[in-house]
Protein backbone atom coordinates (compact mmCIF):
# COMPACT_ATOMS: atom_id res chain seq x y z
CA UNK A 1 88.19 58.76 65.29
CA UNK A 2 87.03 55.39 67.25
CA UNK A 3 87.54 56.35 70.76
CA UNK A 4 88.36 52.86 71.08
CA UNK A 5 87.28 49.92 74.03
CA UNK A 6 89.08 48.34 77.27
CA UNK A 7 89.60 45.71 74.68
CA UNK A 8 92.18 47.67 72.60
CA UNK A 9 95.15 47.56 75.01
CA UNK A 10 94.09 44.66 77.26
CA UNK A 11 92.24 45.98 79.92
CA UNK A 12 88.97 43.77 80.35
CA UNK A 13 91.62 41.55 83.23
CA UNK A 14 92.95 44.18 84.71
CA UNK A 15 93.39 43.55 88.27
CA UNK A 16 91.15 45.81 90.68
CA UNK A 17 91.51 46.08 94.36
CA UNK A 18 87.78 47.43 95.30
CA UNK A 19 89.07 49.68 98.24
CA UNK A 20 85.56 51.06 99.27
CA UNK A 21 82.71 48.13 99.65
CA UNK A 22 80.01 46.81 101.40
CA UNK A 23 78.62 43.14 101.67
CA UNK A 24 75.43 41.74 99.84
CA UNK A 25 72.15 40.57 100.48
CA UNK A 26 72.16 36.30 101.33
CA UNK A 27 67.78 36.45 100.94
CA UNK A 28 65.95 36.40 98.16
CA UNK A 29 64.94 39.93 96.75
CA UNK A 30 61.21 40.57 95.56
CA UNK A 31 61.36 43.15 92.97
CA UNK A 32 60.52 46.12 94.97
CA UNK A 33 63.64 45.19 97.44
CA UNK A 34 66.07 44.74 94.07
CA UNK A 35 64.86 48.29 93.01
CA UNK A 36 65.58 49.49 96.04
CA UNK A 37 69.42 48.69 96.24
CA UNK A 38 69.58 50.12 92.75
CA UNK A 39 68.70 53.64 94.09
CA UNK A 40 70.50 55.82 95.88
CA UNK A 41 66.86 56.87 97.52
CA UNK A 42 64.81 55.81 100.44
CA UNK A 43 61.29 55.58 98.68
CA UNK A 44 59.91 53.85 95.90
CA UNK A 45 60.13 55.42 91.99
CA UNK A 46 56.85 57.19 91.55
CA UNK A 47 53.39 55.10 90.27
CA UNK A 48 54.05 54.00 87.21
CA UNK A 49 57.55 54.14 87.10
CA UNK A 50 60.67 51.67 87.81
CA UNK A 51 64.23 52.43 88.43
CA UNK A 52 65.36 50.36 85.66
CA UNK A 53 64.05 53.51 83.99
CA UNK A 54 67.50 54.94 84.89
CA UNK A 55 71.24 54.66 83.36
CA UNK A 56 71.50 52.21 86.08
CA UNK A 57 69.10 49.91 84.81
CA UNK A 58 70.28 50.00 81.24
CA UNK A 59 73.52 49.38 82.89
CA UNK A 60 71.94 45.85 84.96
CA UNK A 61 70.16 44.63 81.88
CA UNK A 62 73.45 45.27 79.29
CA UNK A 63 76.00 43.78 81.60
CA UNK A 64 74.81 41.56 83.94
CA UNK A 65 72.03 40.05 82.02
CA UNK A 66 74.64 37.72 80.12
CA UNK A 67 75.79 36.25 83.66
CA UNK A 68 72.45 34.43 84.21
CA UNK A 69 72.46 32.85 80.66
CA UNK A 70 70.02 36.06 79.38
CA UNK A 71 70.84 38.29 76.47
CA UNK A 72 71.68 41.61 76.76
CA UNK A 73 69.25 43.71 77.73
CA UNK A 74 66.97 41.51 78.53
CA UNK A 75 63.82 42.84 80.05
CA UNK A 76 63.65 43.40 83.10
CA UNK A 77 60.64 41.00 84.22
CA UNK A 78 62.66 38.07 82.46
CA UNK A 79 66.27 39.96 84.23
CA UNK A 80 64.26 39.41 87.84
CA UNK A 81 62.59 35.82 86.93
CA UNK A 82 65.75 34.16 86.39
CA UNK A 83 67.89 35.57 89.36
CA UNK A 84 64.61 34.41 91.69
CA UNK A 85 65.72 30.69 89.52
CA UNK A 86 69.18 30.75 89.95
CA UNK A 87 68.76 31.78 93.90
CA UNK A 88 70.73 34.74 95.45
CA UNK A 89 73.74 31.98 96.76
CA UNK A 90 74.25 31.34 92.85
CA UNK A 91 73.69 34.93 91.56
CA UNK A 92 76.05 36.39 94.26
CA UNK A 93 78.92 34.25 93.63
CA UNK A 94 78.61 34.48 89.62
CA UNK A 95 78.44 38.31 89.65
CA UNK A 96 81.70 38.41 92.24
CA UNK A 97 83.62 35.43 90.51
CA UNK A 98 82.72 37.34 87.05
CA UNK A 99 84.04 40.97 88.29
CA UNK A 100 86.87 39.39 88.40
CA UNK A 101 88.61 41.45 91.21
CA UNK A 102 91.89 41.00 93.54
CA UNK A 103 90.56 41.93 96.98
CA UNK A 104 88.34 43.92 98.59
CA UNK A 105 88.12 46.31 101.54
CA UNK A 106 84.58 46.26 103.04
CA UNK A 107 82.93 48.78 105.22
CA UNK A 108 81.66 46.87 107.60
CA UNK A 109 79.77 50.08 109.34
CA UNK A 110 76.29 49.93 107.87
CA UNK A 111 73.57 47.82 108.20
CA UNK A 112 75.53 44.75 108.61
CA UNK A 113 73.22 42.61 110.03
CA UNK A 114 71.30 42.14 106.90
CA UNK A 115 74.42 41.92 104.77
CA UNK A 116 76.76 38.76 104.54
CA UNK A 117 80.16 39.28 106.66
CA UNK A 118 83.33 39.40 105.66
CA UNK A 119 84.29 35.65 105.76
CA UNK A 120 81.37 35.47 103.16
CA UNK A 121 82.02 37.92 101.56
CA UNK A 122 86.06 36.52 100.73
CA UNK A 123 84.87 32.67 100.20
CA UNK A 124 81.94 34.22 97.70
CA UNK A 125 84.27 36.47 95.86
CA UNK A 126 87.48 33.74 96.07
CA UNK A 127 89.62 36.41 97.24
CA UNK A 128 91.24 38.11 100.38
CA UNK A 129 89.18 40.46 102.16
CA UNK A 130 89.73 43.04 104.80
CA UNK A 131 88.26 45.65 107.10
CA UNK A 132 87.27 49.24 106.97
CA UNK A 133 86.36 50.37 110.58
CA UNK A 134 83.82 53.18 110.32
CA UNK A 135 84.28 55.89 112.98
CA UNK A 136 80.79 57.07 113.92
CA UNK A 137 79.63 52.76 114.49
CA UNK A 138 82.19 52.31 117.13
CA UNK A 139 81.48 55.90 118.78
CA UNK A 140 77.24 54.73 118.66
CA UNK A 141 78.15 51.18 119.41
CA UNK A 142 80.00 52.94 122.80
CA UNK A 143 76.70 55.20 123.44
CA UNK A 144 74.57 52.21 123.35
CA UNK A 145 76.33 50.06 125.92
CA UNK A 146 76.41 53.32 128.02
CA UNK A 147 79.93 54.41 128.30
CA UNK A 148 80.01 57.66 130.79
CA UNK A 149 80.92 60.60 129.14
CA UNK A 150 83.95 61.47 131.45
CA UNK A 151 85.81 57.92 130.11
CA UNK A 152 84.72 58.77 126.51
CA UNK A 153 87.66 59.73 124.78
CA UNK A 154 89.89 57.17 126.21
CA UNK A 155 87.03 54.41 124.99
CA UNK A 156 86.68 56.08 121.73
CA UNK A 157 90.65 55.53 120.91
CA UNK A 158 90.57 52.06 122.64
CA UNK A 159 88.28 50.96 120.82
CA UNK A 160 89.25 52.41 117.69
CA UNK A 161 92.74 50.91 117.90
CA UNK A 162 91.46 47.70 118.49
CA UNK A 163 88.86 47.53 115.22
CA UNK A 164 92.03 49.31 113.78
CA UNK A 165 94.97 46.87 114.41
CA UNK A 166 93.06 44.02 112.25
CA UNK A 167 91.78 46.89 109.42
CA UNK A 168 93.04 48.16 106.30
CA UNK A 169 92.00 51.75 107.01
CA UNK A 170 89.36 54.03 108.76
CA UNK A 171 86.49 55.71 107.58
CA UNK A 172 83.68 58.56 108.45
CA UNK A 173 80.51 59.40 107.18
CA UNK A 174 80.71 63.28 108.38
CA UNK A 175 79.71 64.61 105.12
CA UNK A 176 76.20 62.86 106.15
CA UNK A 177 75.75 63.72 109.83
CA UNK A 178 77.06 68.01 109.71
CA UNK A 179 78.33 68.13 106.46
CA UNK A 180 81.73 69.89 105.57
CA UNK A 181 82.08 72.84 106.69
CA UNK A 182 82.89 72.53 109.96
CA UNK A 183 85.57 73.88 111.93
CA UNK A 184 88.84 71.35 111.53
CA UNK A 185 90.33 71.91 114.34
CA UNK A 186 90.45 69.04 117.17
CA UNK A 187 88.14 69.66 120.04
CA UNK A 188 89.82 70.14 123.62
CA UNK A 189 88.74 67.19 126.00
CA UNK A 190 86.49 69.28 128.13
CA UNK A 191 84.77 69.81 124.92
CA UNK A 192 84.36 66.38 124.13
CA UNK A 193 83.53 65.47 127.84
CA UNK A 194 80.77 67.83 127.71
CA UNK A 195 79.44 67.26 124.40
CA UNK A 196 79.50 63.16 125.07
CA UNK A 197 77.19 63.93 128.19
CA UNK A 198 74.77 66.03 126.09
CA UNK A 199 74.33 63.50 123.60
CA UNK A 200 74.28 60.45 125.89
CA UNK A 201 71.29 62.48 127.81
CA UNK A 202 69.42 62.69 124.37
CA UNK A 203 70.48 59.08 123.22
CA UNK A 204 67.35 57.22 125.58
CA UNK A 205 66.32 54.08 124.18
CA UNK A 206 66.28 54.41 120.89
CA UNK A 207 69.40 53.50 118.79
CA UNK A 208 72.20 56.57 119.19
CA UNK A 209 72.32 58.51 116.28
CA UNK A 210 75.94 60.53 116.54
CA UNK A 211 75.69 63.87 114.55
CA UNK A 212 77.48 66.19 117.20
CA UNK A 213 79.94 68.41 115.41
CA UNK A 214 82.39 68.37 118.29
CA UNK A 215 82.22 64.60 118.53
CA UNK A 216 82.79 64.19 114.92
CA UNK A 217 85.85 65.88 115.33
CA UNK A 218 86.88 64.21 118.06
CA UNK A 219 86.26 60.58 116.27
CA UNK A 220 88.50 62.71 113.05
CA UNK A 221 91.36 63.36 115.49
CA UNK A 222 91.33 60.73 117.32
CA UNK A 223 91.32 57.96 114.12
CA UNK A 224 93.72 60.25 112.56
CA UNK A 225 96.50 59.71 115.51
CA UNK A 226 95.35 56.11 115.36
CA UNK A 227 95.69 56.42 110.78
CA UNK A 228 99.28 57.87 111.45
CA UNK A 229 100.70 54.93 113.96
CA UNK A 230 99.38 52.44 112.02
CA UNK A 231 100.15 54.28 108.17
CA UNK A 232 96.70 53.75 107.00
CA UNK A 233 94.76 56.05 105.35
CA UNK A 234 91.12 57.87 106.55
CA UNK A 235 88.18 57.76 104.17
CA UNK A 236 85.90 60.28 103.94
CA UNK A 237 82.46 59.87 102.09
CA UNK A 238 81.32 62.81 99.77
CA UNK A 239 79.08 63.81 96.91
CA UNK A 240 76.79 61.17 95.85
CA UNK A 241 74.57 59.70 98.54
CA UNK A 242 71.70 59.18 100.25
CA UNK A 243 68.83 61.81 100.42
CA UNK A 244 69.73 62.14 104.44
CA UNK A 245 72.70 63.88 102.81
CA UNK A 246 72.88 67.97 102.01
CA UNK A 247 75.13 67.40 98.76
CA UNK A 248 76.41 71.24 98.72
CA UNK A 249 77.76 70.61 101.95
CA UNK A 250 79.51 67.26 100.86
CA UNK A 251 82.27 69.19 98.31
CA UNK A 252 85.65 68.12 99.34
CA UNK A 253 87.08 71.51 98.68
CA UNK A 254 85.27 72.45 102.21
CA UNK A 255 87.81 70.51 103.71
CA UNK A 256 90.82 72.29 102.49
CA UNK A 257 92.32 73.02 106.09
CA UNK A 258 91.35 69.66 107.52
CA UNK A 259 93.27 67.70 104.41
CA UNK A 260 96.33 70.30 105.41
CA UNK A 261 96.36 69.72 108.83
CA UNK A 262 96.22 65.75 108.27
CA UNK A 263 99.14 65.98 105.65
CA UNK A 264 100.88 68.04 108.24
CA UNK A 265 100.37 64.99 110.95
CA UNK A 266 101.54 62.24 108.06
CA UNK A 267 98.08 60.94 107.50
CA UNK A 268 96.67 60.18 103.96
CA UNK A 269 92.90 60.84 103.13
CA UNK A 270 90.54 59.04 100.42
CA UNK A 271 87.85 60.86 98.95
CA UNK A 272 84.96 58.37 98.50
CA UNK A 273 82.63 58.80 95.16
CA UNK A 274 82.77 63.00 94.59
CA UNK A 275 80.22 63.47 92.18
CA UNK A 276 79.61 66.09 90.75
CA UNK A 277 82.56 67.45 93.08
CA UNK A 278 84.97 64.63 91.20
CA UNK A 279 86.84 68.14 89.41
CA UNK A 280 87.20 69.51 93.00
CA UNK A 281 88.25 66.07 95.16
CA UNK A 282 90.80 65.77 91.53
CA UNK A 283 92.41 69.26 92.39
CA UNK A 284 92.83 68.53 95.72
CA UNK A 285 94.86 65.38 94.76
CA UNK A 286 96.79 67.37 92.23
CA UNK A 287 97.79 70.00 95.25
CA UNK A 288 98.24 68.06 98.27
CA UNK A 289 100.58 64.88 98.52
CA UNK A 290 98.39 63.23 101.10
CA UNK A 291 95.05 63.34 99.19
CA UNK A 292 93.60 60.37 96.92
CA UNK A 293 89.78 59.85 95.58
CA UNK A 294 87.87 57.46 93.25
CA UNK A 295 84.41 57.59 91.58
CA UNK A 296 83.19 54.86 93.30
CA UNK A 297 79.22 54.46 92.69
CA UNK A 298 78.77 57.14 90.30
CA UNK A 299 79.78 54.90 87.57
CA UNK A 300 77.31 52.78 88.02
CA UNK A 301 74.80 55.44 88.83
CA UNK A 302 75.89 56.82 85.31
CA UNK A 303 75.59 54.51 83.05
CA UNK A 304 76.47 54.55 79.41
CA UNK A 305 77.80 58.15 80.07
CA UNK A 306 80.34 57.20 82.85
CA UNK A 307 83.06 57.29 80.17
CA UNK A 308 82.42 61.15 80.50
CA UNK A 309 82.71 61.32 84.53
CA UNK A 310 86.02 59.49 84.28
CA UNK A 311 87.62 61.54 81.53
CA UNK A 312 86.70 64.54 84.24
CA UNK A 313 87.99 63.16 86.44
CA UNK A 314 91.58 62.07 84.92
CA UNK A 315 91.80 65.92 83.81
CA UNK A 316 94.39 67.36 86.29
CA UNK A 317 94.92 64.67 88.73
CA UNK A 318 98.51 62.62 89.15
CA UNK A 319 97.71 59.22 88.01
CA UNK A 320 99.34 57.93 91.01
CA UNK A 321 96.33 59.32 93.27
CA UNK A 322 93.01 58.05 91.78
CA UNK A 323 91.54 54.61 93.16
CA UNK A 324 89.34 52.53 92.27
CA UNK A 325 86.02 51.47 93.85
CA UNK A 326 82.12 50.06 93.62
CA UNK A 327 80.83 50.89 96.49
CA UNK A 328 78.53 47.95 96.09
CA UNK A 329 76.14 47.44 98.14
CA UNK A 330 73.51 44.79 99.17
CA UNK A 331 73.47 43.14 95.02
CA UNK A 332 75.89 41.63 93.92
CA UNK A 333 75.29 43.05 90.37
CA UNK A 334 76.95 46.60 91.86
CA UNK A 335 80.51 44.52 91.96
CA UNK A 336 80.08 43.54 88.47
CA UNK A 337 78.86 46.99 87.16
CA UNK A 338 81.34 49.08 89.18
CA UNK A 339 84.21 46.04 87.41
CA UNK A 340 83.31 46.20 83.77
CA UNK A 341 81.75 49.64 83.78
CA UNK A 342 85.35 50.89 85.41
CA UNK A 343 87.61 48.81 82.69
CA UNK A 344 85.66 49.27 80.18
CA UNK A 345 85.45 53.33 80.53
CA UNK A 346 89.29 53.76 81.38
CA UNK A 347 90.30 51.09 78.99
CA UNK A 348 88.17 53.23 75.81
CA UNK A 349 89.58 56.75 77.74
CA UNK A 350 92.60 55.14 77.05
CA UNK A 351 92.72 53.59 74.28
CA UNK A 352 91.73 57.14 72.31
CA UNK A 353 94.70 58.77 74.14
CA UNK A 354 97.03 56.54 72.26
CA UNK A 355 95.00 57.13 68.61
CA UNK A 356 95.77 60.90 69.58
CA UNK A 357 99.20 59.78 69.90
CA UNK A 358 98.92 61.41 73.35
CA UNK A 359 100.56 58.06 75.49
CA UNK A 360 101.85 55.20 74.49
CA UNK A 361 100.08 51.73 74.88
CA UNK A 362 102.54 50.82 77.70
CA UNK A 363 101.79 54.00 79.03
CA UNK A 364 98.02 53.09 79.20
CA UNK A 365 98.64 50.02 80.63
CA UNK A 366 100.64 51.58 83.87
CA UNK A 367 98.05 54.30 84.36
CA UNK A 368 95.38 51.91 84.20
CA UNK A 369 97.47 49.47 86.89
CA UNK A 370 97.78 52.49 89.77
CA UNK A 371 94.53 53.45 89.46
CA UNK A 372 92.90 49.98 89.40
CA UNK A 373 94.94 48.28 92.03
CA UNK A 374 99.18 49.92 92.59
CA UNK A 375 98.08 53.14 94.32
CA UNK A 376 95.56 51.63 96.41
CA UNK A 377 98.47 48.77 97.74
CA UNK A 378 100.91 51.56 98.14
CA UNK A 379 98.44 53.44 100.80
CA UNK A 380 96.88 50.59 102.61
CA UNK A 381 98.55 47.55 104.32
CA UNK A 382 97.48 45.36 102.53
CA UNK A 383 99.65 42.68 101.27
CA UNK A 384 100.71 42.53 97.48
């Protein structure tokens, strides 16, 4: 049977609230910078190799080829030459304005001085746009101005409330700095105390680096009370990620007792990405009330088989606890692919379903609607 397209039951406008994004790049991009931001990696592809040698780059050259007036699949040479013509200004806003999306939620956390802000971000995109306060920037951002470890914790959750009264939610990037499996219990202050004077002594003049387990904790707990008061939900980053990352470490199931302690305290968590622990972060939504997750950048990453990943992960999960993200970052084009790849996937999962006579087409269209945008407005205050 024709597993059928987003087309079938109307999903190629379905409105998608990007919960998990970054801004873009405002410069122009040589080719070896573009490649970069295509790559989860630090380092070039190896000589005589490109990484539109990847799913990925099929992925660029099918979809977003068309928005700069190319064919599909153009090569990609001719793909680079005309986004250098059209200048990044242009390419940015067409690959935003042709997502099309509803809002977005931007982690403003990592190397946003080379990115556009928020502001620019919303006026490029022509839609609302609001914060995601990573934990581990305002705990390095207090290191660097030299807070004394004895006033720490107080500064930590000033601070954090502050950033988190304007946000939409709070995030940390734990999974990178120890990994998961980490004892989920919060620190005692003396702990803290003495851990933030260990790491301030280390810190010197280079830029602080926080990867203290107790200190992570302490920035969990601490933006977890904050998550709680304010009835925003706490992203956590795992799977798929940089190579700084130690992926067996980053399986959400290694957070079992942390997810049950923070359902216990009333505070919602948001698996970021997964891959290939999308089966695991899926159970964990099917078994705890306060767990969500999305597939964020793997999508992209996979390309003309990402209509497999999602079908995984749709397996045992409520429909009401899947979300839907890019996680672009730094291109613009990683809006557009996360957009269409998303739809497009979903839509043909979908569309099958009802040939199977397995759902109904208005049932397709309401399961499409929470995950792209309903579930996401129901956990985050954000306005409708």
């Amino acid at each position: 049977m024709d597993p059928g397209t987003a087309d079938d039951i109307g999903l190629l406008d379905l409105p998608l609230l990007d919960h998990h994004c970054h801004g873009v790049v405002a410069a122009p991009l040589e080719r070896a910078s573009f490649e970069h931001l295509i790559n989860e990696g630090f380092d070039p592809p190896p000589p005589g190799t490109t990484h539109f040698e990847a799913p990925i780059g099929l992925a660029v050259r099918r979809w977003c080829a068309p928005v700069l007036d190319l064919d599909p699949l153009a090569p990609p040479d001719t793909y680079l030459a005309r986004r250098d013509e059209l200048g990044p200004e242009e390419v940015n806003r067409r690959m935003l304005r042709a997502s099309p999306l509803d809002s977005l939620l931007i982690d403003s956390g990592y190397r946003s001085d080379e990115l556009l802000d928020l502001p620019q971000m919303g006026a490029l995109a022509g839609v609302p746009v609001r914060e995601i306060v990573r934990i581990e920037a305002v705990a390095e951002a207090l290191a660097e101005v030299g807070i004394e470890a004895a006033v720490y914790p107080a500064a930590l959750e000033e601070t954090l409330a502050t950033r988190a009264a304007g946000a939409a939610g709070l995030k940390t990037i734990v999974a990178y700095r120890a990994g998961f499996d980490f004892d989920p219990a919060s620190p005692s202050r003396a702990e803290v105390v003495e851990a933030a004077g260990a790491w301030h002594r280390t810190t010197g003049d280079g830029r602080p680096r926080l990867t203290d387990p107790v200190l992570l904790r302490h920035g969990i707990w601490t933006a977890a009370t904050i998550a709680r008061e304010l009835r925003m939900p706490i992203q956590l980053h795992s799977g798929l990620g940089d190579p700084d990352l130690r992926i067996h470490r980053a399986n959400p199931a290694l957070l079992t007792d942390l997810v049950r302690s923070l359902g216990d305290l009333g505070v919602d968590v948001v698996f970021l990405h997964c891959y290939p622990y999308h089966r695991e972060a899926a159970y964990l939504a099917a078994v705890f009330p306060n767990v969500y997750f999305d597939i964020g950048s793997a999508i992209n990453y996979a390309g003309p088989s990402a209509r497999r990943l999602m079908a995984e992960a749709l397996e045992v999960a409520p429909f009401t606890k899947q979300l839907y993200s890019s996680d672009a970052f730094g291109v613009s084009e990683l809006y557009l692919l996360g957009a269409r790849l998303f739809r497009d996937v979903l839509g043909g999962i979908l569309a099958g379903w009802i040939g199977d006579g397995a759902c109904t087409t208005t049932d397709a269209r309401k399961i499409a609607a929470l995950i792209g945008r309903d579930n996401a407005l129901r956990i985050y205050p954000v306005e409708r």
